[in-house]
Protein backbone atom coordinates (compact mmCIF):
# COMPACT_ATOMS: atom_id res chain seq x y z
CA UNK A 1 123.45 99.87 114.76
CA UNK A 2 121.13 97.76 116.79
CA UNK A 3 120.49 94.13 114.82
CA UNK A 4 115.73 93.78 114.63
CA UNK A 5 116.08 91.33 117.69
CA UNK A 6 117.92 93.80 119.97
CA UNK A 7 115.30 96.51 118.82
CA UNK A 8 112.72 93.78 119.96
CA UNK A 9 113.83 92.84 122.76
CA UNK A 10 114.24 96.34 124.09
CA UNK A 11 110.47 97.35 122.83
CA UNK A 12 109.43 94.54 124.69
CA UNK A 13 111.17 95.24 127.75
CA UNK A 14 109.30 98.73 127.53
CA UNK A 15 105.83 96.68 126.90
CA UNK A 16 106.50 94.61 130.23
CA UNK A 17 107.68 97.78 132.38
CA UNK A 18 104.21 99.55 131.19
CA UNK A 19 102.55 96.64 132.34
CA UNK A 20 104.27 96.64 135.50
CA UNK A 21 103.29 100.40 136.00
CA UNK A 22 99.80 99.44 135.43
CA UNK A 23 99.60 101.21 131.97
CA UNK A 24 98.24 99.71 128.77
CA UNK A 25 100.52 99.25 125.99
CA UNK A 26 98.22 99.34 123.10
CA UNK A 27 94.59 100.92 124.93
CA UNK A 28 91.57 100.15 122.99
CA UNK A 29 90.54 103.64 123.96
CA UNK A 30 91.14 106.53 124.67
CA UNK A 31 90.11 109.46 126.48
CA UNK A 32 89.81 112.69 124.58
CA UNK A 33 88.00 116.09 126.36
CA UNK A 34 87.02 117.66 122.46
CA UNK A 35 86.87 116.50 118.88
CA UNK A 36 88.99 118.03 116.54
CA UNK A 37 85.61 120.10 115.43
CA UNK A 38 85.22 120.98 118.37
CA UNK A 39 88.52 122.66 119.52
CA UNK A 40 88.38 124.45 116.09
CA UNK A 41 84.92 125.91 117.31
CA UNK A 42 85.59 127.05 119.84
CA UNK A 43 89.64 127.44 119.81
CA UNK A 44 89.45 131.21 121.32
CA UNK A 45 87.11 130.53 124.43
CA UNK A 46 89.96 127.40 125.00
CA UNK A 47 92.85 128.97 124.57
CA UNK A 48 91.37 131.74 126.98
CA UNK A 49 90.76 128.96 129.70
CA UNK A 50 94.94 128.03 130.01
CA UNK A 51 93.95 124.60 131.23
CA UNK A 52 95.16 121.47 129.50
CA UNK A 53 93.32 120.01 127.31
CA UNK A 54 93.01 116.40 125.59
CA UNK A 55 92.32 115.21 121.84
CA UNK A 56 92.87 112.57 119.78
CA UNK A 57 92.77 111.68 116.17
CA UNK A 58 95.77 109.89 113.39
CA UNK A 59 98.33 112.17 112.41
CA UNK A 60 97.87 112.02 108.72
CA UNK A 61 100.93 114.42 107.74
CA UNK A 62 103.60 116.08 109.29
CA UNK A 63 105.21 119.04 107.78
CA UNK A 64 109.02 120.92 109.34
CA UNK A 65 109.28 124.76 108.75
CA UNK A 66 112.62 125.30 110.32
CA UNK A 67 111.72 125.41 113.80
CA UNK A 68 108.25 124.88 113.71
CA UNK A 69 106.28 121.42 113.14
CA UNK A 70 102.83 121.32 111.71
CA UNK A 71 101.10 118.05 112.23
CA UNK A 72 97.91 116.87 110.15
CA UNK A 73 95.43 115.11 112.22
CA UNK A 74 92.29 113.29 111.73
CA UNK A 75 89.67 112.11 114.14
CA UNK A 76 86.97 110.64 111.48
């Protein structure tokens, strides 16, 4: 098992690679194409569409049911 200053050194690593890439580590924002409200709306018409689509929000819970994974999210 790794020692806390390996695992540190390696996140960091990451950080400075991201960097490198021109990619934020830790963005202040970010960009989301429907609230959670929204997609629930209008879920149907979206689905219909095939496109990709962005949101955001915390993940509040996460639940297993054997293969399956339902995820809790919350965008205030």
């Amino acid at each position: 098992m790794a020692s806390q200053e390996e695992i540190r050194d390696i996140r960091i690593q990451k950080m400075q690679r991201l960097k490198e890439l021109g990619m934020e580590s830790y963005p202040s924002h970010v960009l989301r194409d429907f609230s959670l409200a929204e997609v629930k709306l209008n879920f149907d018409t979206l689905e219909k569409d095939g496109s990709s689509k962005s949101v955001a929000g915390r993940v509040m819970a996460i639940r297993g049911q054997g293969a399956i994974l339902f995820v809790v999210l919350y965008d205030g």
